[in-house]
Protein backbone atom coordinates (compact mmCIF):
# COMPACT_ATOMS: atom_id res chain seq x y z
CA UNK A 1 0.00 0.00 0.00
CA UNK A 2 2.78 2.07 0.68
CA UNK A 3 4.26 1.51 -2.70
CA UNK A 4 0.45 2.37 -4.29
CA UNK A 5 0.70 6.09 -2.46
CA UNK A 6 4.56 7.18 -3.05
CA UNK A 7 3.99 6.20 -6.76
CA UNK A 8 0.78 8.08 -7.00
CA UNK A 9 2.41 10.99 -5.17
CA UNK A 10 5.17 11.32 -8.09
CA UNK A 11 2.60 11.39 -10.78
CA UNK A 12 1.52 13.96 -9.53
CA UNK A 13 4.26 15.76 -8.80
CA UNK A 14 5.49 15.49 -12.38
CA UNK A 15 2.03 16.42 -13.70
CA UNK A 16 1.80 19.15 -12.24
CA UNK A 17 5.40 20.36 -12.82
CA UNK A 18 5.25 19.82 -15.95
CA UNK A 19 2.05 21.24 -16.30
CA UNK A 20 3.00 24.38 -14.49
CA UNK A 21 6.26 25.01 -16.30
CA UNK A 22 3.83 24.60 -19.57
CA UNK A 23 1.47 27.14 -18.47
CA UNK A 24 2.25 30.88 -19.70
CA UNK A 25 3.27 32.69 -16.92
CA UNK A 26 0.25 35.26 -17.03
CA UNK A 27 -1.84 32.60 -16.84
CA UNK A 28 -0.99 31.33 -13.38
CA UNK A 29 -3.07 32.24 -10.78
CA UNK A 30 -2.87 32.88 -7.13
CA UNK A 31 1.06 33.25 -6.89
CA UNK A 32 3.94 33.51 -9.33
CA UNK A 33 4.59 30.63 -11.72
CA UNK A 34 8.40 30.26 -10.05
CA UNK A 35 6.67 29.99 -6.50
CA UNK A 36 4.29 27.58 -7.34
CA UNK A 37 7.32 25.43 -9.40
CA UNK A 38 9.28 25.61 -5.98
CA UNK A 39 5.70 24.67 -4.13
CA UNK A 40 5.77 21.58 -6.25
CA UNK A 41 8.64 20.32 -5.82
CA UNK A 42 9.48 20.88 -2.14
CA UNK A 43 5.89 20.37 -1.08
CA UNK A 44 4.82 17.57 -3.70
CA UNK A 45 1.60 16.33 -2.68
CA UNK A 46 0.06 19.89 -1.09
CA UNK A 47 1.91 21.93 -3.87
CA UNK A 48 0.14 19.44 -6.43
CA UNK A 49 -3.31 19.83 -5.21
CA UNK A 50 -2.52 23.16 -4.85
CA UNK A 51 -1.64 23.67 -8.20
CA UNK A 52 -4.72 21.71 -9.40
CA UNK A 53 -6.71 23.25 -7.08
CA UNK A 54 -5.89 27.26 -6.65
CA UNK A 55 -2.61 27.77 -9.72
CA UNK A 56 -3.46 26.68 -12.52
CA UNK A 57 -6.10 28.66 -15.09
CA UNK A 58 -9.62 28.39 -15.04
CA UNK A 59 -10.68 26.62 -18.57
CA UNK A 60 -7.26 25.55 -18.98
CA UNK A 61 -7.50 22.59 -22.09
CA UNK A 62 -6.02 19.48 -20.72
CA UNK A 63 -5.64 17.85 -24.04
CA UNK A 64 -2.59 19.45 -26.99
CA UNK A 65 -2.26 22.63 -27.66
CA UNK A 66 -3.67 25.12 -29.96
CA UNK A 67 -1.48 25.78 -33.18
């Protein structure tokens, strides 16, 4: 079980860096796209939700981009 949650914890963590670090930095909400990249990483599983939750746009397309 153990195993189940640490993996699941760096899938999100490399989401959502990813994810972030994608994300044009006007778009970021809350607080500034290189605070929410430290967030991430130091913090992984409350900086992740975080992200999800409060960082990252409103609308955002979770599929490719846009040419």
């Amino acid at each position: 079980m153990a195993k189940f949650l640490v993996i699941i914890e760096l899938v999100l963590l490399v989401y959502c860096l990813v994810d972030c670090l994608q994300t044009e930095p006007a778009a970021v909400r809350t607080l500034p796209k290189p605070l929410w990249v430290l967030l991430i990483i130091v913090l992984p599983l409350f900086g992740g939700v975080g992200w999800l939750l409060a960082g990252k746009p409103e609308g955002a397309p979770t599929g490719a981009r846009r040419a």
